[in-house]
PDB file of N, CA and C in Angstrom:
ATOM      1  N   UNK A   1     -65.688 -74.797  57.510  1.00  0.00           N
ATOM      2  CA  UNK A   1     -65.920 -76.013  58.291  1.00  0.00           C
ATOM      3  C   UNK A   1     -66.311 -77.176  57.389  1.00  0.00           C
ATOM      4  N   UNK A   2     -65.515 -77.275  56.050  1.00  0.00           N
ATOM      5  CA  UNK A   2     -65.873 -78.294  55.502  1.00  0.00           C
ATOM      6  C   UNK A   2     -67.795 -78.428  54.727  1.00  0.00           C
ATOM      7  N   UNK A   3     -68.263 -77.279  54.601  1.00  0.00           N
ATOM      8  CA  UNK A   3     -69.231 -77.505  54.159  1.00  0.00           C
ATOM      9  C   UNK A   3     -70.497 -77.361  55.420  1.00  0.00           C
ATOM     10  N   UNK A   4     -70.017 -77.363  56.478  1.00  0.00           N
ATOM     11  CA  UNK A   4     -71.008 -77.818  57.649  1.00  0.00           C
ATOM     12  C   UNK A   4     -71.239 -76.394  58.206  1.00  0.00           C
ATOM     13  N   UNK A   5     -72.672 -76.420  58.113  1.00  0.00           N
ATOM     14  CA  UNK A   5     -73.353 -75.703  59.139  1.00  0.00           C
ATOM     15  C   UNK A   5     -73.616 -75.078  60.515  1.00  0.00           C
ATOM     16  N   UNK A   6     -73.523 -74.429  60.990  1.00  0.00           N
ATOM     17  CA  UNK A   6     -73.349 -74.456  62.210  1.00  0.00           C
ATOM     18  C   UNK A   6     -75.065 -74.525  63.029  1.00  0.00           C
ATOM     19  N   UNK A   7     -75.472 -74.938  64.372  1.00  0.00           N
ATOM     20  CA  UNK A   7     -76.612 -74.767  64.953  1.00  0.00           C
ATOM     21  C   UNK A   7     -76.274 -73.807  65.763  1.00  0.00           C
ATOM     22  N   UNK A   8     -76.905 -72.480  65.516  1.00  0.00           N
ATOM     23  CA  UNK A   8     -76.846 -71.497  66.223  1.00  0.00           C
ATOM     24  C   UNK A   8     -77.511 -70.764  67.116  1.00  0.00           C
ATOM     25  N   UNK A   9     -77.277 -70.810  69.143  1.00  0.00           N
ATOM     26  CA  UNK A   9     -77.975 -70.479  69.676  1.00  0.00           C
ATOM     27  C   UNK A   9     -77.661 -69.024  70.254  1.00  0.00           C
ATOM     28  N   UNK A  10     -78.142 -68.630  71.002  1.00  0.00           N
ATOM     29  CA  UNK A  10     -77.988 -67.047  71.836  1.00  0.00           C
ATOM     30  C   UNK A  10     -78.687 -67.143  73.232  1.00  0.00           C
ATOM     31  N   UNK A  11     -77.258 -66.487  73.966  1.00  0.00           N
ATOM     32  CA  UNK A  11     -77.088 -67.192  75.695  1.00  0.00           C
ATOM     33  C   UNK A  11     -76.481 -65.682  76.523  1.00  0.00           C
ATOM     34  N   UNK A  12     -77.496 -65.324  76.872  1.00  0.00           N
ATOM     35  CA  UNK A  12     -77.051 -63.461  77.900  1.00  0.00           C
ATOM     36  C   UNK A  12     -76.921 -63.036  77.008  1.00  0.00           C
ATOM     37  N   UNK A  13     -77.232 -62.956  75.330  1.00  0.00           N
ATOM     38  CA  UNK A  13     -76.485 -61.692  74.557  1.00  0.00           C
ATOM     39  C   UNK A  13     -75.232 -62.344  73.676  1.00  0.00           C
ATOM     40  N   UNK A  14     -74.832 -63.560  73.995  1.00  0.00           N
ATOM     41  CA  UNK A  14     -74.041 -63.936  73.589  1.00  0.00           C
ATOM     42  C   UNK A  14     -73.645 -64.793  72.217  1.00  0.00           C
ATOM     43  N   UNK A  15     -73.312 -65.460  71.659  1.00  0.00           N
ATOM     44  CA  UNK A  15     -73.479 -66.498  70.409  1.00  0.00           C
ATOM     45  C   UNK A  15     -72.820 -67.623  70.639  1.00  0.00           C
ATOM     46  N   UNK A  16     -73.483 -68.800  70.382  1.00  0.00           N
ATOM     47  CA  UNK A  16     -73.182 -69.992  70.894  1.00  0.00           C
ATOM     48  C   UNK A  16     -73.360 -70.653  69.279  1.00  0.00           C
ATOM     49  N   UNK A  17     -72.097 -70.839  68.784  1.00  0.00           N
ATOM     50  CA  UNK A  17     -72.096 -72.109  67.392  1.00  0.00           C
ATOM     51  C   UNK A  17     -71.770 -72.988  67.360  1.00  0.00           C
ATOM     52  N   UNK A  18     -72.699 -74.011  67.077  1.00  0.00           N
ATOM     53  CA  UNK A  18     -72.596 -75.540  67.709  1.00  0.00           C
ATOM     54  C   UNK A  18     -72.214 -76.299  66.072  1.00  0.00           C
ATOM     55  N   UNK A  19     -71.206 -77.136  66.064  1.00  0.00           N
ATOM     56  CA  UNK A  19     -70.677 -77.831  64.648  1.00  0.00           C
ATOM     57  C   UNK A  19     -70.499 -79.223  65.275  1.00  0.00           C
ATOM     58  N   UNK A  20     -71.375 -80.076  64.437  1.00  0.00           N
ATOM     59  CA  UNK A  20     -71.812 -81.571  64.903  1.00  0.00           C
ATOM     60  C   UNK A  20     -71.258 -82.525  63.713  1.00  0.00           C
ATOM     61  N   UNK A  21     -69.735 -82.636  63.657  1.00  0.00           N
ATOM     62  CA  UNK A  21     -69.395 -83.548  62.622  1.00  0.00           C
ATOM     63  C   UNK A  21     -69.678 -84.932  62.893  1.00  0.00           C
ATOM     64  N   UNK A  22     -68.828 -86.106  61.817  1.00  0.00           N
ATOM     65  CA  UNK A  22     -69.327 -87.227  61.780  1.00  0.00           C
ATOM     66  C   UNK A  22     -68.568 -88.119  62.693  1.00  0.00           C
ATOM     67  N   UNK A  23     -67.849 -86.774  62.930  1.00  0.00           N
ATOM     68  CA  UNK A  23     -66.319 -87.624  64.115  1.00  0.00           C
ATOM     69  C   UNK A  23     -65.380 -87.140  64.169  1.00  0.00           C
ATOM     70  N   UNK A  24     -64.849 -87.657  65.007  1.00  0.00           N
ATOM     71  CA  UNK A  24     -63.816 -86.708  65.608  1.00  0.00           C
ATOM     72  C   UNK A  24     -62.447 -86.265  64.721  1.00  0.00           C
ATOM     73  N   UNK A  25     -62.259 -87.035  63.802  1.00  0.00           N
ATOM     74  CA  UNK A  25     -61.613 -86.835  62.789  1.00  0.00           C
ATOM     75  C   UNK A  25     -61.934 -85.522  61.900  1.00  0.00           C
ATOM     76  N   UNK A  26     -63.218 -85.640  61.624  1.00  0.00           N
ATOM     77  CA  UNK A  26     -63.912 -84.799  60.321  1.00  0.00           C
ATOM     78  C   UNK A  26     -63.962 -83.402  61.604  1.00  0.00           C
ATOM     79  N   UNK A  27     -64.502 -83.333  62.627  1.00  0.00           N
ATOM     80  CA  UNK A  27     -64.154 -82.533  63.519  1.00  0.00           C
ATOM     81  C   UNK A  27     -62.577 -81.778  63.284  1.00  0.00           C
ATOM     82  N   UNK A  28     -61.790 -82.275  63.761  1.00  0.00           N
ATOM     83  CA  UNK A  28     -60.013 -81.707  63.944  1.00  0.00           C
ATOM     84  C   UNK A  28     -59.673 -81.346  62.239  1.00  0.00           C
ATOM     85  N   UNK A  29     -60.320 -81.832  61.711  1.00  0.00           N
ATOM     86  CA  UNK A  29     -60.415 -81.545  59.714  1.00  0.00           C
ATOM     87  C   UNK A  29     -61.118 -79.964  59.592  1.00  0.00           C
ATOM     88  N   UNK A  30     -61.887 -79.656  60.510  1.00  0.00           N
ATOM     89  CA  UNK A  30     -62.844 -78.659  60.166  1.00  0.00           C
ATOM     90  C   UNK A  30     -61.941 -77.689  61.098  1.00  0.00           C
ATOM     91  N   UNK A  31     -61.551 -77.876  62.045  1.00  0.00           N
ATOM     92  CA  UNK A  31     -60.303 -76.857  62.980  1.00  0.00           C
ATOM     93  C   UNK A  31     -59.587 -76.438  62.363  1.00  0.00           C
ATOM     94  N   UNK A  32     -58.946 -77.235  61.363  1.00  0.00           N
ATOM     95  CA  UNK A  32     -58.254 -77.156  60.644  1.00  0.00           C
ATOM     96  C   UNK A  32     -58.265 -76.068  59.855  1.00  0.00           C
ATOM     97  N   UNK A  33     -58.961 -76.535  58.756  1.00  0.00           N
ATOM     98  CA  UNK A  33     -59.924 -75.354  57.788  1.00  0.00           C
ATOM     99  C   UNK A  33     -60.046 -74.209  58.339  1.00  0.00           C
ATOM    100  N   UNK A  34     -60.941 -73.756  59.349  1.00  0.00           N
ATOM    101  CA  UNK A  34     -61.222 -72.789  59.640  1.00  0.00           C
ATOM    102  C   UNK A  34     -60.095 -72.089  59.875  1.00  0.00           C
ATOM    103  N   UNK A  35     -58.931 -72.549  61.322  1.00  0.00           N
ATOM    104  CA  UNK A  35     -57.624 -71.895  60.814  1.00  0.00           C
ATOM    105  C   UNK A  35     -57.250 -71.218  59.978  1.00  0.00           C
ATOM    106  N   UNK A  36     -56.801 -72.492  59.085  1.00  0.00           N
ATOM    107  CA  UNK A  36     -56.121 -71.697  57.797  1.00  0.00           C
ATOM    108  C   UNK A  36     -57.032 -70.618  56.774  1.00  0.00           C
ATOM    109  N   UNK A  37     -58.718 -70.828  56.984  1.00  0.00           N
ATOM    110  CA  UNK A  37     -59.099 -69.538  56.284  1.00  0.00           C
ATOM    111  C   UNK A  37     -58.997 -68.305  57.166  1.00  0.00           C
ATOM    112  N   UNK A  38     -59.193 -68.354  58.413  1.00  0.00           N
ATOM    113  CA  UNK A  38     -59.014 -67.548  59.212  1.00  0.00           C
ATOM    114  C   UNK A  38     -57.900 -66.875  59.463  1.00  0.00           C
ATOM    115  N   UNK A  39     -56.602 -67.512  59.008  1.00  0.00           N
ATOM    116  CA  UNK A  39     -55.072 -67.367  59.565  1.00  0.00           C
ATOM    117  C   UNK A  39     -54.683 -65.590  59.455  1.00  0.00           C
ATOM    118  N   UNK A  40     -55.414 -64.888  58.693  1.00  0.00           N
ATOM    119  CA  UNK A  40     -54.863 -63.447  58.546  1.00  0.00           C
ATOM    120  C   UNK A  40     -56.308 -62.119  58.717  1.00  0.00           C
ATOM    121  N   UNK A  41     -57.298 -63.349  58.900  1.00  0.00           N
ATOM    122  CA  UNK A  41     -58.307 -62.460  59.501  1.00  0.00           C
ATOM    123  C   UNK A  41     -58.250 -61.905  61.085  1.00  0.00           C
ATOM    124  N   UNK A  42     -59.042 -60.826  60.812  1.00  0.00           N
ATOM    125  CA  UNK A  42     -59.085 -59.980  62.517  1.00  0.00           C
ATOM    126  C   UNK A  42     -60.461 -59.794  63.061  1.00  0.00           C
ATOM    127  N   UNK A  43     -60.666 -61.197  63.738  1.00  0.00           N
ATOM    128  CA  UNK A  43     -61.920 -62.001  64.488  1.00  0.00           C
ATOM    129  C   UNK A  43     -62.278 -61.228  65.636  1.00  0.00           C
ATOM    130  N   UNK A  44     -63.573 -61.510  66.146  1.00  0.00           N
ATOM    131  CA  UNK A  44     -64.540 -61.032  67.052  1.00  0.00           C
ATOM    132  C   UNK A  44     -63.919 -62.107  68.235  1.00  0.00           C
ATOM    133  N   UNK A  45     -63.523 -61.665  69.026  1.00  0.00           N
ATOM    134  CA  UNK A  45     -62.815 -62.797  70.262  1.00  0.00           C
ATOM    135  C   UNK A  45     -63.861 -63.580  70.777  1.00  0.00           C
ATOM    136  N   UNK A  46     -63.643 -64.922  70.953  1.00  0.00           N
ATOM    137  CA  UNK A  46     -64.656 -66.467  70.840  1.00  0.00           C
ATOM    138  C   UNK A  46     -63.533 -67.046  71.696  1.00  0.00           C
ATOM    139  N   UNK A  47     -64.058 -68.230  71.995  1.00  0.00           N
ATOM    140  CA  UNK A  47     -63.270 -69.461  72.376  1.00  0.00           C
ATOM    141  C   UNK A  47     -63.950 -70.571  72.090  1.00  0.00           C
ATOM    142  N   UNK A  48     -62.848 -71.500  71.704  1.00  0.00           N
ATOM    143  CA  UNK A  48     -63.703 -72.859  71.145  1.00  0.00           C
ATOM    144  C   UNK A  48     -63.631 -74.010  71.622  1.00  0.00           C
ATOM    145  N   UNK A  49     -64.509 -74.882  71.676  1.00  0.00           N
ATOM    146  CA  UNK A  49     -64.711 -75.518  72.561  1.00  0.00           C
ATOM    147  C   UNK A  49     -64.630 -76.983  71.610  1.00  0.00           C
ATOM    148  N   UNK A  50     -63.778 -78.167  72.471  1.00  0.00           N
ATOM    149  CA  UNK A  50     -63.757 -79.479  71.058  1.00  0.00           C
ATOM    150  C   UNK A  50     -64.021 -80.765  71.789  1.00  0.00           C
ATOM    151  N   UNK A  51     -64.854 -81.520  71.774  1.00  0.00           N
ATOM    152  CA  UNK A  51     -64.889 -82.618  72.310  1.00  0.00           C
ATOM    153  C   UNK A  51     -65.624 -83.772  71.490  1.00  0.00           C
ATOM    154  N   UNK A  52     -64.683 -84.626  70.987  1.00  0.00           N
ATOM    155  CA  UNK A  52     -65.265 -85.874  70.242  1.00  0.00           C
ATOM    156  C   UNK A  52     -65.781 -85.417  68.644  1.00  0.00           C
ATOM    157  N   UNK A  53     -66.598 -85.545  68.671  1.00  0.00           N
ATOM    158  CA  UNK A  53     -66.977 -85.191  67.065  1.00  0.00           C
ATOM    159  C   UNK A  53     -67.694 -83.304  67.320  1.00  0.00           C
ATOM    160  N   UNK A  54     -68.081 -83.254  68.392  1.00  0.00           N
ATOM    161  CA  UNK A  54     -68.429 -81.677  68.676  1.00  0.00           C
ATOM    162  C   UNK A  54     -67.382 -80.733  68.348  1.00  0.00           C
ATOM    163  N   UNK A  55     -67.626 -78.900  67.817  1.00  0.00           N
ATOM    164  CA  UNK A  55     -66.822 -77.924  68.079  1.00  0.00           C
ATOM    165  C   UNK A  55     -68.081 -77.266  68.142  1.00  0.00           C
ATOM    166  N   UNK A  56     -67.789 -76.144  69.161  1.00  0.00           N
ATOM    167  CA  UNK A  56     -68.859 -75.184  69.559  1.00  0.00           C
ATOM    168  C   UNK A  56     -67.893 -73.605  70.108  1.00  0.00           C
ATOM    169  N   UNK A  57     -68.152 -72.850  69.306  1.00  0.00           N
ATOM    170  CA  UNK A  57     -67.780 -71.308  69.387  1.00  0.00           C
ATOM    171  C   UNK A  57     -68.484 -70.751  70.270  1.00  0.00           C
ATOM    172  N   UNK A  58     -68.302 -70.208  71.165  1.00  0.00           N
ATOM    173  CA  UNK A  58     -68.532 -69.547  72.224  1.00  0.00           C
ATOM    174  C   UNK A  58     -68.088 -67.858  71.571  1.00  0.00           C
ATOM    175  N   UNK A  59     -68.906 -67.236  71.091  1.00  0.00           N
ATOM    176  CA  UNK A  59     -68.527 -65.676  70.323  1.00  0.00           C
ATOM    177  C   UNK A  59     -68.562 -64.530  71.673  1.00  0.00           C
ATOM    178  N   UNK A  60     -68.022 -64.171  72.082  1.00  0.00           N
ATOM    179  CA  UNK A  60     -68.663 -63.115  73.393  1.00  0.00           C
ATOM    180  C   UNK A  60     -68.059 -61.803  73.278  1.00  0.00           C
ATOM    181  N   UNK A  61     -66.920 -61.677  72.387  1.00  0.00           N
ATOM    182  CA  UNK A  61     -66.638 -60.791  71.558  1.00  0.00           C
ATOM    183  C   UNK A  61     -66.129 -59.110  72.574  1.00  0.00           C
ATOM    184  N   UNK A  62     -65.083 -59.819  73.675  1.00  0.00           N
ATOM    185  CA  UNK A  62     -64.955 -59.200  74.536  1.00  0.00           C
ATOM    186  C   UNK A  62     -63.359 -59.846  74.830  1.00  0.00           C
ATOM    187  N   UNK A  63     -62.607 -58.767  75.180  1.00  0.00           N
ATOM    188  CA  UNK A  63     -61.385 -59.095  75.510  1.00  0.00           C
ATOM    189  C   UNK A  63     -60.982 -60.091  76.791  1.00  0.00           C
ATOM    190  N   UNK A  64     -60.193 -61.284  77.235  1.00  0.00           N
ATOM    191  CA  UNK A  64     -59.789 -62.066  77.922  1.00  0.00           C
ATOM    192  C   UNK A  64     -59.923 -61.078  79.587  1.00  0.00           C
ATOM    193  N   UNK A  65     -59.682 -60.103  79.417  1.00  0.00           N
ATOM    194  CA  UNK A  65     -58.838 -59.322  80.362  1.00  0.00           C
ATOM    195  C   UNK A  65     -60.550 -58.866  80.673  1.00  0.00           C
ATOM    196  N   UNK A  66     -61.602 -58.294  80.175  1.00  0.00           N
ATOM    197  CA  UNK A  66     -62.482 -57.894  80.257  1.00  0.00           C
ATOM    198  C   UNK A  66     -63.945 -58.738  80.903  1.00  0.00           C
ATOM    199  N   UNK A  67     -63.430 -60.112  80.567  1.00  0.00           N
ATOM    200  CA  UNK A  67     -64.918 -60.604  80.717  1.00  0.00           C
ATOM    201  C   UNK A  67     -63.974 -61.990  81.485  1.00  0.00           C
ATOM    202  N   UNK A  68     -63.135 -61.644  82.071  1.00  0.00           N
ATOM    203  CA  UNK A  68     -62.156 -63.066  83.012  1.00  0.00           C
ATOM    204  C   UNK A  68     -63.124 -63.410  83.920  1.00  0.00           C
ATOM    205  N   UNK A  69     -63.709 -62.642  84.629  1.00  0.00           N
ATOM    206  CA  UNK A  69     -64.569 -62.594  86.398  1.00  0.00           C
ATOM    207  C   UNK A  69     -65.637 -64.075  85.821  1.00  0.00           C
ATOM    208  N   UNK A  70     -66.610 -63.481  85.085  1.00  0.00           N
ATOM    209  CA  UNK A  70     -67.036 -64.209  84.399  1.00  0.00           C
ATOM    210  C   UNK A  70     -66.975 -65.740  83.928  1.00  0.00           C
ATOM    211  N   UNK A  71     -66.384 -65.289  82.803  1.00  0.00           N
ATOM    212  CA  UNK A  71     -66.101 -66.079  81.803  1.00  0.00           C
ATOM    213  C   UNK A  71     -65.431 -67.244  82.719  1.00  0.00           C
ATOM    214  N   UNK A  72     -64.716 -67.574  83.584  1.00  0.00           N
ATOM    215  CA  UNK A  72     -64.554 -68.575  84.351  1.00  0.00           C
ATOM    216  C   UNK A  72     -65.831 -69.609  85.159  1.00  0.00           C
ATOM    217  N   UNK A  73     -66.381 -68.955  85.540  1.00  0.00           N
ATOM    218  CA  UNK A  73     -67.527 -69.770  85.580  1.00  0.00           C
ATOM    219  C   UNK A  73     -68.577 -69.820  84.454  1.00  0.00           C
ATOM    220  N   UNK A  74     -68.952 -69.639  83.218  1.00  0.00           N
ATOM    221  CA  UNK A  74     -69.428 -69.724  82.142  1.00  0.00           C
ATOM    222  C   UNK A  74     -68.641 -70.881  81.299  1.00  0.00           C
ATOM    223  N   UNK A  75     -67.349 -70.830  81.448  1.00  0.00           N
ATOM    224  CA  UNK A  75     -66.311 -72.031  81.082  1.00  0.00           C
ATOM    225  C   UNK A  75     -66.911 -73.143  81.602  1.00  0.00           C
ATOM    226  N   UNK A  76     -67.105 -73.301  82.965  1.00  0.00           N
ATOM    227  CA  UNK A  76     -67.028 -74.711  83.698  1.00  0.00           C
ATOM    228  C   UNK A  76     -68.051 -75.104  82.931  1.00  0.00           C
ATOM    229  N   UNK A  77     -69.624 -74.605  83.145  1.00  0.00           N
ATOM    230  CA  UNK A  77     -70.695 -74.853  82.285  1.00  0.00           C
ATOM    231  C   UNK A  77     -70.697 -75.083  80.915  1.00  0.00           C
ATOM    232  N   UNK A  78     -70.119 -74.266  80.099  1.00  0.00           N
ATOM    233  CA  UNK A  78     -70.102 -74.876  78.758  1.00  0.00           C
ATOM    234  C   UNK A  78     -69.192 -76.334  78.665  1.00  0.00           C
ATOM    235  N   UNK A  79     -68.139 -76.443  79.510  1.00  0.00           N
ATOM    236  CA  UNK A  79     -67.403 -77.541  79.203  1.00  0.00           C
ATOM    237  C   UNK A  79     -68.115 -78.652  79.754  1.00  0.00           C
ATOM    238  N   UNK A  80     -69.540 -78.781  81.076  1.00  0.00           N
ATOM    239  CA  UNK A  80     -70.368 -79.617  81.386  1.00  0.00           C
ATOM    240  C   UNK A  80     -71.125 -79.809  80.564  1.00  0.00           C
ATOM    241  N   UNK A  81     -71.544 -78.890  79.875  1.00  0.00           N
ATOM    242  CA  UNK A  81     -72.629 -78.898  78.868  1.00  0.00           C
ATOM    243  C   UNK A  81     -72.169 -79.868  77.546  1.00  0.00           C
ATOM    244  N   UNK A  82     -71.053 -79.773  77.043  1.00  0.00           N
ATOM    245  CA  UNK A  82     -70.352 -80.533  76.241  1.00  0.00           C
ATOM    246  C   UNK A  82     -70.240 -82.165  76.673  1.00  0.00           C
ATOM    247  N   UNK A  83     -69.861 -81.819  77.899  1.00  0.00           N
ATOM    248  CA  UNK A  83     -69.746 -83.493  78.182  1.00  0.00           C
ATOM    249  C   UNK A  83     -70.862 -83.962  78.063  1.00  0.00           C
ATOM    250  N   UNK A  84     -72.108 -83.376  78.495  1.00  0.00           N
ATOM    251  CA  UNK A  84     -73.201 -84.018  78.464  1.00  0.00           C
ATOM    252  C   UNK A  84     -74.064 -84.259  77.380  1.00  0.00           C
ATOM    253  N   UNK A  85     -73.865 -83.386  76.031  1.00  0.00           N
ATOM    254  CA  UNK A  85     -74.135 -83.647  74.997  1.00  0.00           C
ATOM    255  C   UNK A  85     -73.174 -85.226  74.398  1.00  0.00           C
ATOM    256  N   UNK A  86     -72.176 -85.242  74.510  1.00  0.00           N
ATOM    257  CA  UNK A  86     -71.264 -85.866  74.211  1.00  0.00           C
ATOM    258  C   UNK A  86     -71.658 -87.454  74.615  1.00  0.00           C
ATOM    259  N   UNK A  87     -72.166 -87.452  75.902  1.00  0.00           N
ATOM    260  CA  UNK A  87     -72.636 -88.846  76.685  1.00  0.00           C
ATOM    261  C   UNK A  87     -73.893 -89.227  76.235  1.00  0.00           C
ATOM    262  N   UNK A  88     -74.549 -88.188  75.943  1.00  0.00           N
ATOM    263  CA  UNK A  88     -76.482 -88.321  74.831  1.00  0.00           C
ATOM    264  C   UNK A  88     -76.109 -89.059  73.979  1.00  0.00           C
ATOM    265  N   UNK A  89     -74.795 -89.103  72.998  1.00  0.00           N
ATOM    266  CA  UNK A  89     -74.858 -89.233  71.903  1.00  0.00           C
ATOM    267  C   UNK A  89     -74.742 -91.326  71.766  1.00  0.00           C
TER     268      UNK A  89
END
């Protein structure tokens, strides 16, 4: 991620990595990166979350098919939660 840190919280058991670039640019730069170091690794299933200069990993490390019931309403919230960090700023 370009050097950057992540702020890392824990939510039901879960891992929440919060990456606070300088913008939204340096953001989609760090997507980037991670990608391509990632491109042939075999990852713990996450979903990521991108808005404005924010990316935040959602780690839950459970198959699509497994944690769907869920994970749909845990979505809506993290993606509120984003906006609302996003409008603080």
């Amino acid at each position: 991620m370009n050097g950057l840190k992540p702020q890392v919280y824990s939510m039901d058991g879960v891992e929440l990595s919060l990456y606070l670039f300088a913008s939204a640019e340096e953001r989609a730069a760090g997507w980037e990166d991670f990608g391509e170091q990632t491109a042939a690794a075999d990852l713990i299933p996450f979903k990521a979350y991108q808005e404005g200069a924010l990316l935040m990993f959602y780690i839950h490390g459970e198959s699509a098919a497994e944690g769907q019931k869920w994970n749909e309403q845990l979505d809506k919230r993290l993606k509120a939660a984003i906006r609302g960090l996003i409008a603080a700023e």
